[in-house]
Protein backbone atom coordinates (compact mmCIF):
# COMPACT_ATOMS: atom_id res chain seq x y z
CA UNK A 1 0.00 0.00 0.00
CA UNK A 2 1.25 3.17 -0.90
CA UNK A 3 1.76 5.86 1.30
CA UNK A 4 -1.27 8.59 1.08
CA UNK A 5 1.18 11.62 0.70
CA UNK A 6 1.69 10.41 -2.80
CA UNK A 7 -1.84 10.65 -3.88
CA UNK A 8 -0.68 14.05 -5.48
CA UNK A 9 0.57 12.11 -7.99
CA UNK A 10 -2.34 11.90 -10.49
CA UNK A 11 -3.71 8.89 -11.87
CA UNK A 12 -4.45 8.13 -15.52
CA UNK A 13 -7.09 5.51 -16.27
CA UNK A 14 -5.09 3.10 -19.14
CA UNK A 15 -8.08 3.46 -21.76
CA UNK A 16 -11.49 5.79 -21.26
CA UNK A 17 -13.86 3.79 -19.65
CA UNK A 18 -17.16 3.17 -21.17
CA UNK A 19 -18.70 3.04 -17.22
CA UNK A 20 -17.95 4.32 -13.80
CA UNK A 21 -19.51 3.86 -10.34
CA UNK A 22 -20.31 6.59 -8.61
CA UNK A 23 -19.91 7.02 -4.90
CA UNK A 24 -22.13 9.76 -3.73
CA UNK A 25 -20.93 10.60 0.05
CA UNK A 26 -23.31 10.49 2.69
CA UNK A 27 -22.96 14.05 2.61
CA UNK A 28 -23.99 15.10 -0.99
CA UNK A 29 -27.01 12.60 -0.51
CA UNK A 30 -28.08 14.27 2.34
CA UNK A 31 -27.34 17.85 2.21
CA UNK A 32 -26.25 19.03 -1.56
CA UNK A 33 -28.09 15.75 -3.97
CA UNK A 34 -28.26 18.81 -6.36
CA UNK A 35 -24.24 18.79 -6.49
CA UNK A 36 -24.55 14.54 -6.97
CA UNK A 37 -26.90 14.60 -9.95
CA UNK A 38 -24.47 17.39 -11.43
CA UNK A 39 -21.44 15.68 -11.25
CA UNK A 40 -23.46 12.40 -13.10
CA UNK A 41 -24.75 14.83 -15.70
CA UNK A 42 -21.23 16.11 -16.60
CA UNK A 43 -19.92 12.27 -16.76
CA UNK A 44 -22.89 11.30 -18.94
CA UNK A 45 -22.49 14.23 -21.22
CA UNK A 46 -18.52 12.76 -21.69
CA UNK A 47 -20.33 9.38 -23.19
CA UNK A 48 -19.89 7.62 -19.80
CA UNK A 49 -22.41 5.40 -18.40
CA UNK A 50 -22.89 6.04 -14.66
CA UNK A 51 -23.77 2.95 -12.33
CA UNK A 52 -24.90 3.76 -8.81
CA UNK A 53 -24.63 0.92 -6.32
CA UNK A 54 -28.20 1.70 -4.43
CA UNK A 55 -26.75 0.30 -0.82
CA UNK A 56 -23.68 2.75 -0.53
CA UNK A 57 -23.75 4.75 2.64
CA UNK A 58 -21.04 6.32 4.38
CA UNK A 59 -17.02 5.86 3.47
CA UNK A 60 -16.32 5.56 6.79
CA UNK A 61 -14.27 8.03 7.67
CA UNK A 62 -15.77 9.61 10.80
CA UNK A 63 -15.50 7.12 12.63
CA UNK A 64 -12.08 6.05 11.46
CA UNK A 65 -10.65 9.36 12.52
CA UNK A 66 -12.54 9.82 15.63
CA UNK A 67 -11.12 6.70 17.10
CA UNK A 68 -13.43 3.90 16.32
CA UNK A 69 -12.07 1.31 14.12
CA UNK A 70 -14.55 -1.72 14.81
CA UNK A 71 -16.99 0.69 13.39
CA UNK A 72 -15.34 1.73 10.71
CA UNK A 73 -15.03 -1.73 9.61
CA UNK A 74 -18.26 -2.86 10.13
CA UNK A 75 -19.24 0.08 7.30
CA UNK A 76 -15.76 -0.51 4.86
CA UNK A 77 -16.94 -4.03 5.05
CA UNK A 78 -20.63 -3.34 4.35
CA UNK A 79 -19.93 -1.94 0.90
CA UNK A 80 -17.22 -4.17 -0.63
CA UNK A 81 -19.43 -5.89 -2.90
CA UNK A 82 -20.70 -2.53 -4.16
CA UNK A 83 -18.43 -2.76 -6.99
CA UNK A 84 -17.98 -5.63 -8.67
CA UNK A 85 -17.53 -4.36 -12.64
CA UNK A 86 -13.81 -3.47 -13.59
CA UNK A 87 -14.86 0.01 -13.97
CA UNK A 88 -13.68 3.63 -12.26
CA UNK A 89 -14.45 4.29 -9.27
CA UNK A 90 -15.96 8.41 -8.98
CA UNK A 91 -16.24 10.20 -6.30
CA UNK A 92 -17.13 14.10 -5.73
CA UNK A 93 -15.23 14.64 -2.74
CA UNK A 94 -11.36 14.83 -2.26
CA UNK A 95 -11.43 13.84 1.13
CA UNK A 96 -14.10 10.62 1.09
CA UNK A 97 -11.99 9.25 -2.08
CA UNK A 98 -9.33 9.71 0.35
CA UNK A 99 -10.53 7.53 2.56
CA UNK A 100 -11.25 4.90 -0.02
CA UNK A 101 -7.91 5.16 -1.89
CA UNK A 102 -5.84 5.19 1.25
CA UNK A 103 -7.63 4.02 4.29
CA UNK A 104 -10.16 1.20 3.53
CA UNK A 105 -7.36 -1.26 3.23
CA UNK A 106 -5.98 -0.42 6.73
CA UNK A 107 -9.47 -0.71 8.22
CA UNK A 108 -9.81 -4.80 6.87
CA UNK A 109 -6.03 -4.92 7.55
CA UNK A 110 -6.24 -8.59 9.46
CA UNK A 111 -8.20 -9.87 7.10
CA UNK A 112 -5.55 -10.67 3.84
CA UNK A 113 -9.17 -11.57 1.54
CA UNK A 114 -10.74 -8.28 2.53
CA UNK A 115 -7.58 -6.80 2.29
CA UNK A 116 -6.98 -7.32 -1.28
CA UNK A 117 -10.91 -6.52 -1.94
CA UNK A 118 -10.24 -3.35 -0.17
CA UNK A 119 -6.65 -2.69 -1.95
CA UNK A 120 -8.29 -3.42 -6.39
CA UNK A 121 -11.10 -0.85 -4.99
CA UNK A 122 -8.79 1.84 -3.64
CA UNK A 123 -7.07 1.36 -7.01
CA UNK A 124 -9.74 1.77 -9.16
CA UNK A 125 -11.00 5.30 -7.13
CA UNK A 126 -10.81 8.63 -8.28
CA UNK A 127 -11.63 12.17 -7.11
CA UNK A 128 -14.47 13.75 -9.29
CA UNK A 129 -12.06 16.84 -10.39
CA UNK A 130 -8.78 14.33 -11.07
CA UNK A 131 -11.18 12.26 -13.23
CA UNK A 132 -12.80 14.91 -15.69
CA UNK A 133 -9.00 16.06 -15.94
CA UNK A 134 -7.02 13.32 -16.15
CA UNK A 135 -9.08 10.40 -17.73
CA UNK A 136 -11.64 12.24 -19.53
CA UNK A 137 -9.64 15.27 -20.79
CA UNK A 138 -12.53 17.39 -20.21
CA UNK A 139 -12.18 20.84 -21.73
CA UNK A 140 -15.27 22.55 -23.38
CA UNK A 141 -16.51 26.01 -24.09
CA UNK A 142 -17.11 28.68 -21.17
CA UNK A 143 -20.06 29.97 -22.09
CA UNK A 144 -20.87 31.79 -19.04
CA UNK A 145 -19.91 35.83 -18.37
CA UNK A 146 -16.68 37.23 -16.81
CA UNK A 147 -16.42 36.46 -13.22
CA UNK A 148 -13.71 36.07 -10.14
CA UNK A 149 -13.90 33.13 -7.82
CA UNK A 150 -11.88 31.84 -5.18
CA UNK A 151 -10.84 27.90 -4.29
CA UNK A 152 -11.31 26.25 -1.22
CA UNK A 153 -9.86 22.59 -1.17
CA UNK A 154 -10.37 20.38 2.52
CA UNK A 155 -6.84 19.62 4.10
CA UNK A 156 -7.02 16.31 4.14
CA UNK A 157 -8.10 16.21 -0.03
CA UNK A 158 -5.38 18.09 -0.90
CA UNK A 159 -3.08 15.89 1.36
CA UNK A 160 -4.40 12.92 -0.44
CA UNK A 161 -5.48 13.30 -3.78
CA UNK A 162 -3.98 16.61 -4.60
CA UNK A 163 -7.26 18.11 -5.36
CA UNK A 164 -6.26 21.99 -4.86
CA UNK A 165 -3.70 21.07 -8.80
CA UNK A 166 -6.68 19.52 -10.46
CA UNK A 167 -9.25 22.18 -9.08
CA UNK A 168 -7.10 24.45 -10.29
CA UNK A 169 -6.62 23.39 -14.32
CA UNK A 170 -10.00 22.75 -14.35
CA UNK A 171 -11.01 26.17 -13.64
CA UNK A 172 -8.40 27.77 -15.81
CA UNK A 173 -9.77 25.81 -18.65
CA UNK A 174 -12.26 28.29 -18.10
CA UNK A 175 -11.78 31.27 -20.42
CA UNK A 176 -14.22 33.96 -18.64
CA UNK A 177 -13.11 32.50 -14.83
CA UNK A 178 -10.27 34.33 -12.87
CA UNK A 179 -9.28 32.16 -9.85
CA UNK A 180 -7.82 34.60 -7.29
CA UNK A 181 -5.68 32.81 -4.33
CA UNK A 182 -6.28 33.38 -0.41
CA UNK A 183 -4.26 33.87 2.30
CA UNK A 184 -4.98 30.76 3.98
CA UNK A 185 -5.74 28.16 1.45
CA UNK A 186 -3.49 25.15 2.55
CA UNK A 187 -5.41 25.80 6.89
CA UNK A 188 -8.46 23.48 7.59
CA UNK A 189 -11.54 25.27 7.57
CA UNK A 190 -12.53 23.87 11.11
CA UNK A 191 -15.13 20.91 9.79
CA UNK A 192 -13.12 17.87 10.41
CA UNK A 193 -16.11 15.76 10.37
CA UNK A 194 -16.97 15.34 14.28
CA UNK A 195 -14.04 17.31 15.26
CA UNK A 196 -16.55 20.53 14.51
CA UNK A 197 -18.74 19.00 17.02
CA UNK A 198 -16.71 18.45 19.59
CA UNK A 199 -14.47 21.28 19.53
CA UNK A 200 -17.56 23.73 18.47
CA UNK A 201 -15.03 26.83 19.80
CA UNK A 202 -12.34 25.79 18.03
CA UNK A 203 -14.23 24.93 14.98
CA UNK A 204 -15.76 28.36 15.02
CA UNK A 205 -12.49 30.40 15.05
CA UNK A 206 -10.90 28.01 12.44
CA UNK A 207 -13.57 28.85 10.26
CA UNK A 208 -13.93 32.45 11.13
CA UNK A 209 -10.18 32.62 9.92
CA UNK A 210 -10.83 31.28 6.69
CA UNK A 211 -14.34 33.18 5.93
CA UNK A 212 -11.81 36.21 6.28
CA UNK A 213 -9.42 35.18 4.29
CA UNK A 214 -11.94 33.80 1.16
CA UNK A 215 -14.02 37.40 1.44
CA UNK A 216 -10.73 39.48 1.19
CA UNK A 217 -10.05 37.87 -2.40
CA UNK A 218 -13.04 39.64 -3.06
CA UNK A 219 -14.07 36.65 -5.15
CA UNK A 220 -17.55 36.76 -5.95
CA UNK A 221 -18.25 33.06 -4.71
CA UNK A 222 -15.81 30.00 -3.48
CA UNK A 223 -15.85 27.16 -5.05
CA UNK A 224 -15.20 23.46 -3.40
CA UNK A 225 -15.94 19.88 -4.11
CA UNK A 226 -15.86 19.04 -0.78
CA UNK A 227 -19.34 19.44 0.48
CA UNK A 228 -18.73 19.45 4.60
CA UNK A 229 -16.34 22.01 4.18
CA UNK A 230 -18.33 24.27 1.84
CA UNK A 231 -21.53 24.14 4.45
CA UNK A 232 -19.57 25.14 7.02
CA UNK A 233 -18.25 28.07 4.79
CA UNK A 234 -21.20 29.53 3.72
CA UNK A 235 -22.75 28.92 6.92
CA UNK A 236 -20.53 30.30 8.57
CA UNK A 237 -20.44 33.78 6.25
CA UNK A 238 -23.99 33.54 6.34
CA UNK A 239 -24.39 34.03 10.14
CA UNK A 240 -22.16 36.54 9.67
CA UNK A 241 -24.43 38.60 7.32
CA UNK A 242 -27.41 37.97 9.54
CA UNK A 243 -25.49 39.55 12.66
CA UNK A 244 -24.37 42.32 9.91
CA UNK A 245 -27.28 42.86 8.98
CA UNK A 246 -26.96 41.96 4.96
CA UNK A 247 -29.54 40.38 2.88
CA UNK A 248 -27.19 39.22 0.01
CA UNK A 249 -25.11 36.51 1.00
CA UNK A 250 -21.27 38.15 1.26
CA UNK A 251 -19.63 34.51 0.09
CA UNK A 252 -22.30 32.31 -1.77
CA UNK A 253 -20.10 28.87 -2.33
CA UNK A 254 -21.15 26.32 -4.72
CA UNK A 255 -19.64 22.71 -5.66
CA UNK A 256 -17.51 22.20 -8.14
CA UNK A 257 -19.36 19.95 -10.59
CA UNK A 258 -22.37 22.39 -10.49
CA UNK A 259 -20.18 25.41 -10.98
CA UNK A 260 -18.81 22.83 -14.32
CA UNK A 261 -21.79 22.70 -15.62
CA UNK A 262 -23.66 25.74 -15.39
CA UNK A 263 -19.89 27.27 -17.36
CA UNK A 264 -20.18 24.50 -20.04
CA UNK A 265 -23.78 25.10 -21.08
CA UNK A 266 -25.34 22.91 -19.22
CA UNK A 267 -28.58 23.22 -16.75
CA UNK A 268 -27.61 22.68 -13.22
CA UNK A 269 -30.45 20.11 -11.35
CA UNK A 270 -31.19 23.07 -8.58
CA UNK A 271 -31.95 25.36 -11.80
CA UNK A 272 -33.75 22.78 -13.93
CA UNK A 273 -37.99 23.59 -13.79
């Protein structure tokens, strides 16, 4: 197993794939579906077929960080069947294909047959951004208007799949899109999963700090495909603009694929009638 610090290193797929799974995150299927169904709409519109295992839940990493293992297992091992095609393995957030790439192996370490299940999965997963970029070439027309945003990428996804480079390209494939940089774009923005719940103080100045820095790009709206991390963004700003009194949000964020898709002419699923 390789050692996560080298999942900057970006992987190729050998030939394009006529299918992929897609792995949703407990996250996007509860909170942002919208940003889900976008990210399968810009994979369809490449000529890939999309397969979503129905009984995928969580990727486990909560409770892998927080300090529970037997229950991390119990959910790794829940979903190893989910994929039994040779295909690609998609995922729409840097830090949950983290987890699959690098960490489901360790969780079924004991076990050398769920180990190697574990191991051809992890090798077969990519990041939603890495994907379009490096396996899909994706490059089409910005047909949207002239506009400044600003990238937020979670810690531990640009750690372990690098996803602050392919974030990047992607949006300066975009001809009308100036990405500005902030201040503190490699700091965590105080989600951590359950660390935001237990450490609610902490959490709130961590994010405080990085609603700062994002606003003084004066970006018109961040950007992220990490979903956790972009709630607790524009939550965050948004409390702010109640307590300030503003009715237009001061940093609107949006997800990644969405923000794809409305710039390559097509209709966004929040937007679609």
């Amino acid at each position: 197993m390789s050692n996560p610090s080298q999942g900057v290193s970006m992987r190729t797929y050998p030939l394009r794939p006529e299918a992929v799974y897609f792995y949703a995150t407990c996250l996007v299927d509860m909170f942002v579906p919208e940003a889900g169904m976008d990210a399968i709409t810009l994979l369809e519109r490449e000529g890939v077929r999309v397969i979503f295992p129905e009984n995928q839940t969580c990727c486990g990493q909560p409770a892998f960080t927080t300090g529970f293992p037997a229950e991390a297992r119990q959910v790794v091992e829940s979903q190893l069947d989910l994929f039994p095609g040779d295909y690609p393995i998609v995922v729409p957030s840097g830090s949950c294909g983290g987890m699959i790439r690098w960490h489901w192996e360790k969780v079924v370490g004991d076990d050398p047959v769920l180990m190697a299940r574990a191991a051809s999965i992890g090798a077969r997963t990519y990041e939603l951004a890495e994907f379009l970029l490096h396996v899909l070439g994706f490059s089409r027309p910005d047909t949207g208007p002239g506009t400044t945003v600003t990238l937020h990428t979670s810690c531990s996804a640009r750690r372990e799949m690098g996803t602050h480079l392919v974030g990047r390209e992607l949006l300066a494939r975009l001809t009308n899109v100036q990405l500005v940089h902030h201040d503190h774009e490699s700091e965590c923005c105080g989600f951590g999963g359950t660390f935001s719940l237990k450490h609610p103080d902490v959490s709130m100045a961590m994010v405080s700090d990085k609603v700062a820095s994002l606003k003084a790009t004066g970006a018109g709206q961040v950007i992220t495909a990490d979903c956790g991390c972009m709630l607790n963004i524009t939550q965050r700003a948004a409390r702010e603009d109640l307590e300030a009194g503003r009715s237009v949000p001061s940093l609107p964020g949006e997800h990644l694929a969405t923000f794809l898709l409305r710039r390559t002419g097509g209709k966004p699923m929040g937007e679609r009638s």
